[in-house]
PDB file of N, CA and C in Angstrom:
ATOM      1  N   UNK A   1       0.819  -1.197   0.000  1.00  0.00           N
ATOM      2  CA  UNK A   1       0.000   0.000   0.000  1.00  0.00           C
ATOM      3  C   UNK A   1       0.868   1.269   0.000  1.00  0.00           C
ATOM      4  N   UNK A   2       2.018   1.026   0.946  1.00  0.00           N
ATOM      5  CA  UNK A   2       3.059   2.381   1.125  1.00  0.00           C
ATOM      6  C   UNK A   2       3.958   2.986  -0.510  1.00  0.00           C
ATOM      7  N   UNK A   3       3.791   1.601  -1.136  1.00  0.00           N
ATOM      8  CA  UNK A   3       4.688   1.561  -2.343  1.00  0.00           C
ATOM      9  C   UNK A   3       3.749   2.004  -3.279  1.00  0.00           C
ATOM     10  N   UNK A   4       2.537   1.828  -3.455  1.00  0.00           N
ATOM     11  CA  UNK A   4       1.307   2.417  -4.490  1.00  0.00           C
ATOM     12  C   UNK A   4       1.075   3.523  -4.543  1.00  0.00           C
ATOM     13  N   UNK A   5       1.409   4.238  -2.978  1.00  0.00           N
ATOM     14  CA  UNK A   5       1.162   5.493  -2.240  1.00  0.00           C
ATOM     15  C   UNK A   5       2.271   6.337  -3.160  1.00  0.00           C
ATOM     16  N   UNK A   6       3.106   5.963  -2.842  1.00  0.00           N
ATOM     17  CA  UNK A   6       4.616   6.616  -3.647  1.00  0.00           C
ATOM     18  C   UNK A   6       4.756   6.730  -4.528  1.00  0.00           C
ATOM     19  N   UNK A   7       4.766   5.975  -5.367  1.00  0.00           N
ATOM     20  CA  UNK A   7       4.613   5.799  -7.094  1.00  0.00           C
ATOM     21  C   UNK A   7       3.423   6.431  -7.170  1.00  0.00           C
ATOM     22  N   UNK A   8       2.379   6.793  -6.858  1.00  0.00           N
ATOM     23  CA  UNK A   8       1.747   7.680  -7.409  1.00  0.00           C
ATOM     24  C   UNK A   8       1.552   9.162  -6.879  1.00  0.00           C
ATOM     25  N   UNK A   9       2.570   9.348  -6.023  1.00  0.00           N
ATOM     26  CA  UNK A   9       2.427  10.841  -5.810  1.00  0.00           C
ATOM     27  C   UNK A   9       3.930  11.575  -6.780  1.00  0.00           C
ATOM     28  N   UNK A  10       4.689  10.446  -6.401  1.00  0.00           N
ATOM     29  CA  UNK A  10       5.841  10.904  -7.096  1.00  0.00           C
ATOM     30  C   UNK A  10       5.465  11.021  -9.023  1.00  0.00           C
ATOM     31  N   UNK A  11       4.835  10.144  -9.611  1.00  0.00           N
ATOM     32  CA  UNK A  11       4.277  10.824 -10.507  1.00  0.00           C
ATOM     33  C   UNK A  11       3.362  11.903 -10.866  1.00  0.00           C
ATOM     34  N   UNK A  12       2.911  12.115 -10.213  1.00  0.00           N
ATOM     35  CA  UNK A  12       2.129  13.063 -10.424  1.00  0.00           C
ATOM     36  C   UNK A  12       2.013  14.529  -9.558  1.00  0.00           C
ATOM     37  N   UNK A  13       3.223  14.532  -8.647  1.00  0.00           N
ATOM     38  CA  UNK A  13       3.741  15.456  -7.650  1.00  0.00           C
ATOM     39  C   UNK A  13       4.068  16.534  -8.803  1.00  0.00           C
ATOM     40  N   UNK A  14       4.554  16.365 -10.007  1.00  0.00           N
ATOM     41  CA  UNK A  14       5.144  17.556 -11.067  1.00  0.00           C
ATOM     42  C   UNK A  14       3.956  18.083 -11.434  1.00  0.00           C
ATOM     43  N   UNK A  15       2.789  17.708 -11.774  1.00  0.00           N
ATOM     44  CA  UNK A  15       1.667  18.224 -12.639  1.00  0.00           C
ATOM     45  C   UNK A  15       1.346  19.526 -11.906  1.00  0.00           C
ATOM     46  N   UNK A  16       1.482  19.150 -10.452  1.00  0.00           N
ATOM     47  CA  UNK A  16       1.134  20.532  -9.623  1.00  0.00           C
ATOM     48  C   UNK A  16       2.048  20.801  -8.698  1.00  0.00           C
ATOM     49  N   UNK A  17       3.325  21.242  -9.716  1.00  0.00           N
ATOM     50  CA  UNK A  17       4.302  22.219  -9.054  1.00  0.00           C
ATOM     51  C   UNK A  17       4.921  21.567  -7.909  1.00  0.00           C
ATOM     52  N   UNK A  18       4.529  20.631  -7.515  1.00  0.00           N
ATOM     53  CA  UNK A  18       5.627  19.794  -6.188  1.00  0.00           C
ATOM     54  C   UNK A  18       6.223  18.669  -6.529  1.00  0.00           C
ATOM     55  N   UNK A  19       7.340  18.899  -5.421  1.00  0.00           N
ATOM     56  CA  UNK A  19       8.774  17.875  -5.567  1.00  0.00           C
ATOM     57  C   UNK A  19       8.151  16.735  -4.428  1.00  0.00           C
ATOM     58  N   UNK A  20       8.648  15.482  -4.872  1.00  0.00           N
ATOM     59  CA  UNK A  20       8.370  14.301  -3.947  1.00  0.00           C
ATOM     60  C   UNK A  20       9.480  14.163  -3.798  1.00  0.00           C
ATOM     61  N   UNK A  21       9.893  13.875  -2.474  1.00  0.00           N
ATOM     62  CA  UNK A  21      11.192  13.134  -2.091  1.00  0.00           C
ATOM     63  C   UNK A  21      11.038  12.646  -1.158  1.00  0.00           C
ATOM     64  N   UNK A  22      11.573  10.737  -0.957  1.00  0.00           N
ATOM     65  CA  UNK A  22      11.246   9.730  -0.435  1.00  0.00           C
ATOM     66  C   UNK A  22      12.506  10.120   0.878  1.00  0.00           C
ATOM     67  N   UNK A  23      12.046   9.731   2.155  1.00  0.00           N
ATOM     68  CA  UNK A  23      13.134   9.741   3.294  1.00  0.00           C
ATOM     69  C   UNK A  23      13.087   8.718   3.946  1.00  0.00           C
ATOM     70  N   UNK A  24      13.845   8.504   5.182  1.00  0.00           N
ATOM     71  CA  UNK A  24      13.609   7.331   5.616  1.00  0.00           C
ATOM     72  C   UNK A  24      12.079   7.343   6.361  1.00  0.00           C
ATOM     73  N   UNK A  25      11.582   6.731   6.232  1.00  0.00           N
ATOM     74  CA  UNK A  25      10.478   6.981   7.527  1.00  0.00           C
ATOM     75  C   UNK A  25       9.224   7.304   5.905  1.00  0.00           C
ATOM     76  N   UNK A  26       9.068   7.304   5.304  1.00  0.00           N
ATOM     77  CA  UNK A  26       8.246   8.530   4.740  1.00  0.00           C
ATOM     78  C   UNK A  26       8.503   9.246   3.500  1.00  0.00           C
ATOM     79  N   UNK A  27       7.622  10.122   2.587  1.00  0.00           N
ATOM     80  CA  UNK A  27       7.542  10.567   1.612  1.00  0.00           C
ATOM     81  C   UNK A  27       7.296  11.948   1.923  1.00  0.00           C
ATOM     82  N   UNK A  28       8.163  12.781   1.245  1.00  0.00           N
ATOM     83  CA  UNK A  28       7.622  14.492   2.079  1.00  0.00           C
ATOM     84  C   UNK A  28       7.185  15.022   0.501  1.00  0.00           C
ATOM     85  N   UNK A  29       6.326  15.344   0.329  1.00  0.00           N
ATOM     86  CA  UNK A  29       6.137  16.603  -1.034  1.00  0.00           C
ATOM     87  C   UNK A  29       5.792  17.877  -0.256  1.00  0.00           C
ATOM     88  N   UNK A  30       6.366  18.828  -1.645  1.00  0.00           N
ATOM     89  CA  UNK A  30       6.442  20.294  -1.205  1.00  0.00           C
ATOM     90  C   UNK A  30       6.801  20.685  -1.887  1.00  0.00           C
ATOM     91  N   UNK A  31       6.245  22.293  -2.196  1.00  0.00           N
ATOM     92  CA  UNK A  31       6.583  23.456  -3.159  1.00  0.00           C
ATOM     93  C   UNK A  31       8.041  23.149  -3.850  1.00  0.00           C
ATOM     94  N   UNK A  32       8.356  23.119  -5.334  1.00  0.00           N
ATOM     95  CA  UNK A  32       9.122  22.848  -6.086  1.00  0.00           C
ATOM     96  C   UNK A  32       9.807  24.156  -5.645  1.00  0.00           C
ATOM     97  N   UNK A  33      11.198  24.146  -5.086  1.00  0.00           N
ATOM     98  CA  UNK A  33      12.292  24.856  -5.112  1.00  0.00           C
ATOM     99  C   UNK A  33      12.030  25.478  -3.593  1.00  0.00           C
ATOM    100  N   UNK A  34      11.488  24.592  -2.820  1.00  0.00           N
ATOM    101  CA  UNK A  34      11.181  25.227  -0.828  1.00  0.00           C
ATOM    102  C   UNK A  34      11.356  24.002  -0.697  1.00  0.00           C
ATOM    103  N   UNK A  35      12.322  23.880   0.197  1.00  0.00           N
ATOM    104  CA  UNK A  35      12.601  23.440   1.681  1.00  0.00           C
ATOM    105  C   UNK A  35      12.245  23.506   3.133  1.00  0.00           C
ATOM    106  N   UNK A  36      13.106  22.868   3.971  1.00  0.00           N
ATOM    107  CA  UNK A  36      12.581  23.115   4.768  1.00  0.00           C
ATOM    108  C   UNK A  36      13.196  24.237   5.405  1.00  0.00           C
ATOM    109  N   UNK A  37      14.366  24.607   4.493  1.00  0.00           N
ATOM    110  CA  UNK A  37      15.002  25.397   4.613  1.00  0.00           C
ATOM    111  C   UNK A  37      14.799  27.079   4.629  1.00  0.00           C
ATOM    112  N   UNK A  38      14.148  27.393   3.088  1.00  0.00           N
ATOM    113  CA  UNK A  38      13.773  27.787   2.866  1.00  0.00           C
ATOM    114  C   UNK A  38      12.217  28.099   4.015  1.00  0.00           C
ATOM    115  N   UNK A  39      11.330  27.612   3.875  1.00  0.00           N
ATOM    116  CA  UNK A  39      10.572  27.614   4.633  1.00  0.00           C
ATOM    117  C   UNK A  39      10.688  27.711   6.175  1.00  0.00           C
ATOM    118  N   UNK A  40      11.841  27.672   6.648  1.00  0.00           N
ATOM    119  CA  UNK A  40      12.358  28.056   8.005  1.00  0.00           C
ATOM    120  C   UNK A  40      12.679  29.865   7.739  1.00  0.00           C
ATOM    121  N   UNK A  41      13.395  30.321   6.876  1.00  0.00           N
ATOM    122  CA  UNK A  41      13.578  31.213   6.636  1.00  0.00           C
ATOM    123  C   UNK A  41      12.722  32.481   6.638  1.00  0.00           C
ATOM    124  N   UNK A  42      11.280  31.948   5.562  1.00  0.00           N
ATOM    125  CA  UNK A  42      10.014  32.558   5.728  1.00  0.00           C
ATOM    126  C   UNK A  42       9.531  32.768   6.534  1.00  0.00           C
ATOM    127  N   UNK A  43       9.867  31.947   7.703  1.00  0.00           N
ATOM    128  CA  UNK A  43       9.289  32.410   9.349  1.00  0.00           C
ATOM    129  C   UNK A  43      10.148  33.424   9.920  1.00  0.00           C
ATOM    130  N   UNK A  44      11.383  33.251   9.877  1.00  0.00           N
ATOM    131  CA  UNK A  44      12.082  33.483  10.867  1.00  0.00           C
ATOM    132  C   UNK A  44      12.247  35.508  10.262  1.00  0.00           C
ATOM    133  N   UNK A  45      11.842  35.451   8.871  1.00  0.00           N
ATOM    134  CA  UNK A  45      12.056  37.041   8.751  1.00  0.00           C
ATOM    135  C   UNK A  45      10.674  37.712   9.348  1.00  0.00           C
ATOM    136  N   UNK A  46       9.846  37.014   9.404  1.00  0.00           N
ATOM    137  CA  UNK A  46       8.674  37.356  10.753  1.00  0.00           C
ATOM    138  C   UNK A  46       8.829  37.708  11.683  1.00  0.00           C
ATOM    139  N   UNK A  47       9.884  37.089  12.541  1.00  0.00           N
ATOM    140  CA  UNK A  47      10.236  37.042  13.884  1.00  0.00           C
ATOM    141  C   UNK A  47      10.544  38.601  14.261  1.00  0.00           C
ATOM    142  N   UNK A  48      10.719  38.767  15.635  1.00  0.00           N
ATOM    143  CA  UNK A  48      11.665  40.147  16.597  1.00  0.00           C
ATOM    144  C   UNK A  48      12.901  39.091  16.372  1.00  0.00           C
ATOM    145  N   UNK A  49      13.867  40.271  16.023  1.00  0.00           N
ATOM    146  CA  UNK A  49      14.827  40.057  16.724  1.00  0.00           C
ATOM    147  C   UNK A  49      15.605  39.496  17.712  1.00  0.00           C
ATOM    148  N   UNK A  50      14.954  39.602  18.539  1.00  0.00           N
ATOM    149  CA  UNK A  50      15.432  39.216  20.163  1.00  0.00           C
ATOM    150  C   UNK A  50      14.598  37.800  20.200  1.00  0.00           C
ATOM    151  N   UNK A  51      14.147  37.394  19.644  1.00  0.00           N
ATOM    152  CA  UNK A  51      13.519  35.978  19.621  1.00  0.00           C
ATOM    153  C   UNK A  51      14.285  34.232  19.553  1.00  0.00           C
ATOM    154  N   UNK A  52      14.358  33.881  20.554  1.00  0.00           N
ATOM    155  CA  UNK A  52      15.852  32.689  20.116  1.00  0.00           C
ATOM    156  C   UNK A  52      14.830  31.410  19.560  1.00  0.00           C
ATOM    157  N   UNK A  53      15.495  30.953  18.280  1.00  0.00           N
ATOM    158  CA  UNK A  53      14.520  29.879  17.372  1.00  0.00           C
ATOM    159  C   UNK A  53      14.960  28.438  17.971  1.00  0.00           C
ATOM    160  N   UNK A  54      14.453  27.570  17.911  1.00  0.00           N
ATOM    161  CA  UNK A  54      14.491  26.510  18.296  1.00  0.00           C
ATOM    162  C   UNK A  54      13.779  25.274  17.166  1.00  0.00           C
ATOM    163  N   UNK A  55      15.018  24.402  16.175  1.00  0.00           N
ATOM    164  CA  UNK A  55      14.271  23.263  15.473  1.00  0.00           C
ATOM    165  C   UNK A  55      14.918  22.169  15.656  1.00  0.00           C
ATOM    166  N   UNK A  56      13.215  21.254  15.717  1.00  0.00           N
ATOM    167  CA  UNK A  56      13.855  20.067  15.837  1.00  0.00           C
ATOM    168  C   UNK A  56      13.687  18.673  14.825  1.00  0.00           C
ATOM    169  N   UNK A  57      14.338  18.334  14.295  1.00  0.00           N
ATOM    170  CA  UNK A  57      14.176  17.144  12.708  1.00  0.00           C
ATOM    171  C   UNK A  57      14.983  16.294  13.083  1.00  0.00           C
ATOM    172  N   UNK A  58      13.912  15.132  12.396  1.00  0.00           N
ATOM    173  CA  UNK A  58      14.570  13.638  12.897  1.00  0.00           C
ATOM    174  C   UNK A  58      15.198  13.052  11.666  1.00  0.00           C
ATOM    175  N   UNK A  59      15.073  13.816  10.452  1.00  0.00           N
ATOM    176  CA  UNK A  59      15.705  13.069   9.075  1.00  0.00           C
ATOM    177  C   UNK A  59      16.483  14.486   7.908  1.00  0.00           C
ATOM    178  N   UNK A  60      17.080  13.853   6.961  1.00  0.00           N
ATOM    179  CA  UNK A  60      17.951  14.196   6.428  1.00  0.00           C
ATOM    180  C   UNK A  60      16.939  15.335   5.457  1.00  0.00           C
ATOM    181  N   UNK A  61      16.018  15.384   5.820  1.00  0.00           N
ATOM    182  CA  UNK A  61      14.917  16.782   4.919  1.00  0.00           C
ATOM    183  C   UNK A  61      14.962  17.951   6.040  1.00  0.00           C
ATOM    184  N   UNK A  62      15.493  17.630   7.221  1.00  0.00           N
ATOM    185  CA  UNK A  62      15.791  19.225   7.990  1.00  0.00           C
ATOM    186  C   UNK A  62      16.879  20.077   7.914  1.00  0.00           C
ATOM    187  N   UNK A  63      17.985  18.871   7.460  1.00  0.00           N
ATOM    188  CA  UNK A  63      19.423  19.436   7.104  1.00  0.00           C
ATOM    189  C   UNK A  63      19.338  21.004   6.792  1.00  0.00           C
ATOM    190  N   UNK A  64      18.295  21.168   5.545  1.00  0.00           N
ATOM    191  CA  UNK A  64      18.383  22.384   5.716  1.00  0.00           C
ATOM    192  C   UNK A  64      18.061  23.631   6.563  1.00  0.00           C
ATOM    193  N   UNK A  65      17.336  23.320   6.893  1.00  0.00           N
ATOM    194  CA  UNK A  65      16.657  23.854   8.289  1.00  0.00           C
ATOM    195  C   UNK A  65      17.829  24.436   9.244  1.00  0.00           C
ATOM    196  N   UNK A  66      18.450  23.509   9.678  1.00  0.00           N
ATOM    197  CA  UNK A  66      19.540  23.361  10.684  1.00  0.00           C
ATOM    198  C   UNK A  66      20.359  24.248  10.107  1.00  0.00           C
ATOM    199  N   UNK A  67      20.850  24.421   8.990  1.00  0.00           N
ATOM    200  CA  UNK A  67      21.814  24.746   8.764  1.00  0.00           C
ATOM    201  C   UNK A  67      21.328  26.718   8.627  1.00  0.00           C
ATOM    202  N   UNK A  68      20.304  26.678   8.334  1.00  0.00           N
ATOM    203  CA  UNK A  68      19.627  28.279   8.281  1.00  0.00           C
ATOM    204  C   UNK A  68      19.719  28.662   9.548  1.00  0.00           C
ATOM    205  N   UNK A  69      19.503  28.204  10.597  1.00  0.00           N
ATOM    206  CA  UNK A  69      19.491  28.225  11.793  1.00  0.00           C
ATOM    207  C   UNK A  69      20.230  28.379  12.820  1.00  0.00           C
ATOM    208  N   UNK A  70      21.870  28.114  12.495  1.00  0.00           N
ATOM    209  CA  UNK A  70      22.798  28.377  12.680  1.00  0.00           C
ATOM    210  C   UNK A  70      23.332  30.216  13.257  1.00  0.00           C
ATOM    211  N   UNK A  71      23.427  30.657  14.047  1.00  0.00           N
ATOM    212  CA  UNK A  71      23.488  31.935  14.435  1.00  0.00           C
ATOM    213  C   UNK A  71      22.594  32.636  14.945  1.00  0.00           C
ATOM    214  N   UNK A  72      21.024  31.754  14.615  1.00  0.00           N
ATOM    215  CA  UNK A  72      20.109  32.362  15.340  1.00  0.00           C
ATOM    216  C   UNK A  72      19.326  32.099  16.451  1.00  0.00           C
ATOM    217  N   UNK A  73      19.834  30.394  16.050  1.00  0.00           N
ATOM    218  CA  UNK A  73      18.920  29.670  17.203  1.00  0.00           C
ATOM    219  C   UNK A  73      19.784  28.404  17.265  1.00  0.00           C
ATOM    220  N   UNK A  74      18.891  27.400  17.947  1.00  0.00           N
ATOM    221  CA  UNK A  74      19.502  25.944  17.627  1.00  0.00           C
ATOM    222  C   UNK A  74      18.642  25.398  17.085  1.00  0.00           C
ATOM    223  N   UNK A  75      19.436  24.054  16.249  1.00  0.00           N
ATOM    224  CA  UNK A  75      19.235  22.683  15.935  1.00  0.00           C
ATOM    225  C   UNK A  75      19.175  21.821  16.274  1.00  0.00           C
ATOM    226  N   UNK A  76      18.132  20.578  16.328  1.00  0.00           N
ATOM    227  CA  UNK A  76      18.127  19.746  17.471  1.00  0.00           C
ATOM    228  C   UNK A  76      17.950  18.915  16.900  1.00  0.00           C
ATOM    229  N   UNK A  77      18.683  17.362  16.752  1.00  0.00           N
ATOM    230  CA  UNK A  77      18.836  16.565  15.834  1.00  0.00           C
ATOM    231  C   UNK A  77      17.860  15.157  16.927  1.00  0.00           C
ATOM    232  N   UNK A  78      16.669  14.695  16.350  1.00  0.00           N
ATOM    233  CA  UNK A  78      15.907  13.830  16.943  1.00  0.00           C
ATOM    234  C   UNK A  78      16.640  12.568  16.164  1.00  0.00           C
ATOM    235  N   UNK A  79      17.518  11.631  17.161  1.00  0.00           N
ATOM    236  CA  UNK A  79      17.728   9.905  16.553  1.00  0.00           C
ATOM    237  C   UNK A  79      19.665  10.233  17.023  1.00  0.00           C
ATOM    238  N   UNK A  80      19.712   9.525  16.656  1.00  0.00           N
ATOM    239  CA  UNK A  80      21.133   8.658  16.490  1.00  0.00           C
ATOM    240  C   UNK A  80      22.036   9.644  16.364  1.00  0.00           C
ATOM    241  N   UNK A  81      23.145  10.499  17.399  1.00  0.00           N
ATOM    242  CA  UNK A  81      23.899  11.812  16.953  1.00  0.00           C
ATOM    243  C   UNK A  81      25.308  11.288  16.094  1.00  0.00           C
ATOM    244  N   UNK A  82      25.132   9.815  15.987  1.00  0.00           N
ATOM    245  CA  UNK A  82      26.223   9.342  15.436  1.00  0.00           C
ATOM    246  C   UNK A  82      25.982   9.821  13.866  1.00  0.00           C
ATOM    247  N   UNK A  83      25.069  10.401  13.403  1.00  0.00           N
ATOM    248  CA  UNK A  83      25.065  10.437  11.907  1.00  0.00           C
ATOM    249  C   UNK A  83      25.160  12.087  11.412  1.00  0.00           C
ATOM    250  N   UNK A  84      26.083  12.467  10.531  1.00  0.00           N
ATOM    251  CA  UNK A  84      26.698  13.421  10.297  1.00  0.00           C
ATOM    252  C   UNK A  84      25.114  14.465  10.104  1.00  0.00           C
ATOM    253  N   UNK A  85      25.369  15.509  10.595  1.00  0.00           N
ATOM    254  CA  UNK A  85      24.340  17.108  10.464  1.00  0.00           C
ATOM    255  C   UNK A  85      24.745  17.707  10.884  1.00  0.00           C
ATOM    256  N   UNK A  86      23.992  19.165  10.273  1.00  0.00           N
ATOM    257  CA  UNK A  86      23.956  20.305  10.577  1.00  0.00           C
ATOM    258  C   UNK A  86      23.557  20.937  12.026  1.00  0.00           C
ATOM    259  N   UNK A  87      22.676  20.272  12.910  1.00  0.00           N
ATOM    260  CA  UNK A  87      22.424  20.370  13.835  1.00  0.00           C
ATOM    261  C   UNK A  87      23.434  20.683  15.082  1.00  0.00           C
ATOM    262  N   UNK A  88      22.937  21.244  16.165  1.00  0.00           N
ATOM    263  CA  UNK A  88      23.947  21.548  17.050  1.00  0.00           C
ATOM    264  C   UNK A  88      23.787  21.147  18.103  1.00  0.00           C
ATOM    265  N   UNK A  89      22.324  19.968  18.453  1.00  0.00           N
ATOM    266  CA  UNK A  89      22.172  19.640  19.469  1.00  0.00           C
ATOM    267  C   UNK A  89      21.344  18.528  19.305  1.00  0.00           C
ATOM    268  N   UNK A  90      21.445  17.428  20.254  1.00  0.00           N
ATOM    269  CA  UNK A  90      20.793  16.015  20.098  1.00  0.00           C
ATOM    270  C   UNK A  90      19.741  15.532  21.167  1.00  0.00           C
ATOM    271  N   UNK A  91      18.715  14.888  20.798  1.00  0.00           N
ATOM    272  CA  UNK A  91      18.103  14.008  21.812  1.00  0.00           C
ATOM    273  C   UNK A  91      17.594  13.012  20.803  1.00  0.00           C
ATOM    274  N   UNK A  92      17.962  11.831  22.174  1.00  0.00           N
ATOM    275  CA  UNK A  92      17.389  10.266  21.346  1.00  0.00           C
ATOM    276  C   UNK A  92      16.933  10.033  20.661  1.00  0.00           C
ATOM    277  N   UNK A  93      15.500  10.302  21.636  1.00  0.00           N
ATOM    278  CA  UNK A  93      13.935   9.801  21.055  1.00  0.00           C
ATOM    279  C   UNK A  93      12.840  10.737  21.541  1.00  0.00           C
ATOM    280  N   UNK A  94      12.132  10.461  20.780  1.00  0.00           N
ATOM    281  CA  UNK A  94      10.723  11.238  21.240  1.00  0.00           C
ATOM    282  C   UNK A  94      10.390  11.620  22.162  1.00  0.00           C
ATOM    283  N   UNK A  95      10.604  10.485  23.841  1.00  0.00           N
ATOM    284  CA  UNK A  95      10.296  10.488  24.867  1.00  0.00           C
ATOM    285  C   UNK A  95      11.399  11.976  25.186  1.00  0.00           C
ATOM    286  N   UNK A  96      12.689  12.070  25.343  1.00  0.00           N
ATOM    287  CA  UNK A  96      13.523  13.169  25.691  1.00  0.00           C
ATOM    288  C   UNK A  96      12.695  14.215  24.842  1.00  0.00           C
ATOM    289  N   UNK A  97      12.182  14.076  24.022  1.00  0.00           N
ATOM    290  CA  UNK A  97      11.547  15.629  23.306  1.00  0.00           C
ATOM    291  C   UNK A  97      10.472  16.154  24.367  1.00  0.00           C
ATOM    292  N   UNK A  98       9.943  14.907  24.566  1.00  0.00           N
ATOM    293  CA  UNK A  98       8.865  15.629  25.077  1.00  0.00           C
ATOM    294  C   UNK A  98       9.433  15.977  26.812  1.00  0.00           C
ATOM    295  N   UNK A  99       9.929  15.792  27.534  1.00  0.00           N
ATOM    296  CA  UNK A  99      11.011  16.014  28.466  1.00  0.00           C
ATOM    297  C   UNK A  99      11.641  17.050  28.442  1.00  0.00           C
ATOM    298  N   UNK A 100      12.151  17.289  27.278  1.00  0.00           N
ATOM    299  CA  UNK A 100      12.641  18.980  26.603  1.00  0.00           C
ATOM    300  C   UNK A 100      11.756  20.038  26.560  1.00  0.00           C
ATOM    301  N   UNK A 101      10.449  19.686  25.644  1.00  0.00           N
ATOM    302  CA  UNK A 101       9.493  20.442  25.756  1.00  0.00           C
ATOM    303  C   UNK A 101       8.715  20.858  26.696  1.00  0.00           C
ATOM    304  N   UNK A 102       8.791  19.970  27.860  1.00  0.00           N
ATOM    305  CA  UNK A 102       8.137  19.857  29.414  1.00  0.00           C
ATOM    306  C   UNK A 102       9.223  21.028  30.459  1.00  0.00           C
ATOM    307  N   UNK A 103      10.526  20.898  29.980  1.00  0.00           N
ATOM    308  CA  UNK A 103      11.368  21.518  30.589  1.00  0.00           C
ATOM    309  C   UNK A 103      11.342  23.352  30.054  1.00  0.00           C
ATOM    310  N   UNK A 104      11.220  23.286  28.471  1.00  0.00           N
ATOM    311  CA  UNK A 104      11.374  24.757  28.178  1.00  0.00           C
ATOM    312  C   UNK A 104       9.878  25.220  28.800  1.00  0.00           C
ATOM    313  N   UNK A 105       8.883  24.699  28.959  1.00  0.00           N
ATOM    314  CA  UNK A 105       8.010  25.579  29.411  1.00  0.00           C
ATOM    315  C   UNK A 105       8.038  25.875  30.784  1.00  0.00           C
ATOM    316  N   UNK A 106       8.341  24.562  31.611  1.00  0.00           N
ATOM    317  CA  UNK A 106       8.438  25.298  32.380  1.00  0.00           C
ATOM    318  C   UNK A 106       9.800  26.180  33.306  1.00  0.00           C
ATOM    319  N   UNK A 107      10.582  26.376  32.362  1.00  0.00           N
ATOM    320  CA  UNK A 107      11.798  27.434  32.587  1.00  0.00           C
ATOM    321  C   UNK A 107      11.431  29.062  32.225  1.00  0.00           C
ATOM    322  N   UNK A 108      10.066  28.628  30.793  1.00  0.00           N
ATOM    323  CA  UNK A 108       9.681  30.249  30.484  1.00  0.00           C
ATOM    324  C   UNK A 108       8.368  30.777  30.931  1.00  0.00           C
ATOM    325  N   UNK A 109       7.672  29.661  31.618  1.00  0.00           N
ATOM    326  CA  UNK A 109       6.397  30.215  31.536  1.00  0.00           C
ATOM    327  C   UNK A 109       6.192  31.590  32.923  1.00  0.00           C
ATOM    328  N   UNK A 110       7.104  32.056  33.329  1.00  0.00           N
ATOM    329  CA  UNK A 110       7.146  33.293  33.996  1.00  0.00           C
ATOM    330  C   UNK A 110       8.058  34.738  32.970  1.00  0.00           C
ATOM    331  N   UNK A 111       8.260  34.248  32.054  1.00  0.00           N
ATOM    332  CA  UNK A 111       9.079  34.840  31.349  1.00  0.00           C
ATOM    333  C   UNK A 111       8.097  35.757  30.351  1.00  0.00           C
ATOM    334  N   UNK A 112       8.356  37.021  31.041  1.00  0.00           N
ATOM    335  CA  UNK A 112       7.285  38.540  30.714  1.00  0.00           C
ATOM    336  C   UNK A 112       7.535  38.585  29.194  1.00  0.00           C
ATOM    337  N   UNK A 113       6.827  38.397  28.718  1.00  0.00           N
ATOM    338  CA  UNK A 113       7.362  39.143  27.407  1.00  0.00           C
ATOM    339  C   UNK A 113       6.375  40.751  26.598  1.00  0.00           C
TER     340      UNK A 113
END
C-alpha cells in the first residue's frame, strides 16, 4: 500500500508544481524549489529580533533547516547523533523531546514578554 502510495504521488507530484522526495520513515512533497530550509527562513524574517529559534528534525529533509538556523537559534537533531548534520544539538527519542518540551516551558512560563 506504502509503495502504491509513492509511485503515485511521485508521478504526479510535477503536474502541480511539487517535488516528492522519499526519506527514511516517509515521503515528504512540497513546493518545487522550498525546503525546509527555505521555509524556516520565511518564518524566521517574521520574527523580533530578540527571539531565540528553536528546530527540531529527525531526518535528512531538515538538514536544511539546521543549517539556516545556525546563528540564530539551535538545531536539534531527533535519533542517532552518530550520523553526520547540521544540527547543534541532540536528543534520542521522542520520549527526551517531550522532556525537553516539558522543561522549556516550564523554565519560560514566567518569562514577561
Amino acid at each position: 500500500m506504502e509503495g502504491e502510495i509513492a509511485n503515485q504521488w511521485a508521478g504526479r507530484a510535477p503536474e502541480y508544481g511539487l517535488e516528492y522526495r522519499p526519506f527514511n520513515g516517509g515521503i515528504e512533497i512540497r513546493c518545487c524549489g522550498w525546503d525546509k530550509g527555505a521555509a524556516l527562513t520565511a518564518l524566521l524574517n517574521v520574527q523580533p529580533e530578540n527571539v531565540f529559534e528553536v528546530y527540531v528534525g529527525d531526518d535528512e529533509t531538515d538538514e536544511d533547516a539546521f543549517t539556516i538556523l545556525r546563528g540564530r537559534g539551535i538545531g536539534i537533531k531527533l535519533g542517532d547523533p552518530s550520523w553526520p548534520t547540521a544540527a547543534r544539538g541532540f536528543l534520542p527519542d521522542c520520549r527526551s523531546m517531550l522532556d525537553f518540551l516539558r522543561t522549556w516551558v516550564a523554565l519560560t512560563a514566567n518569562d514577561k514578554r
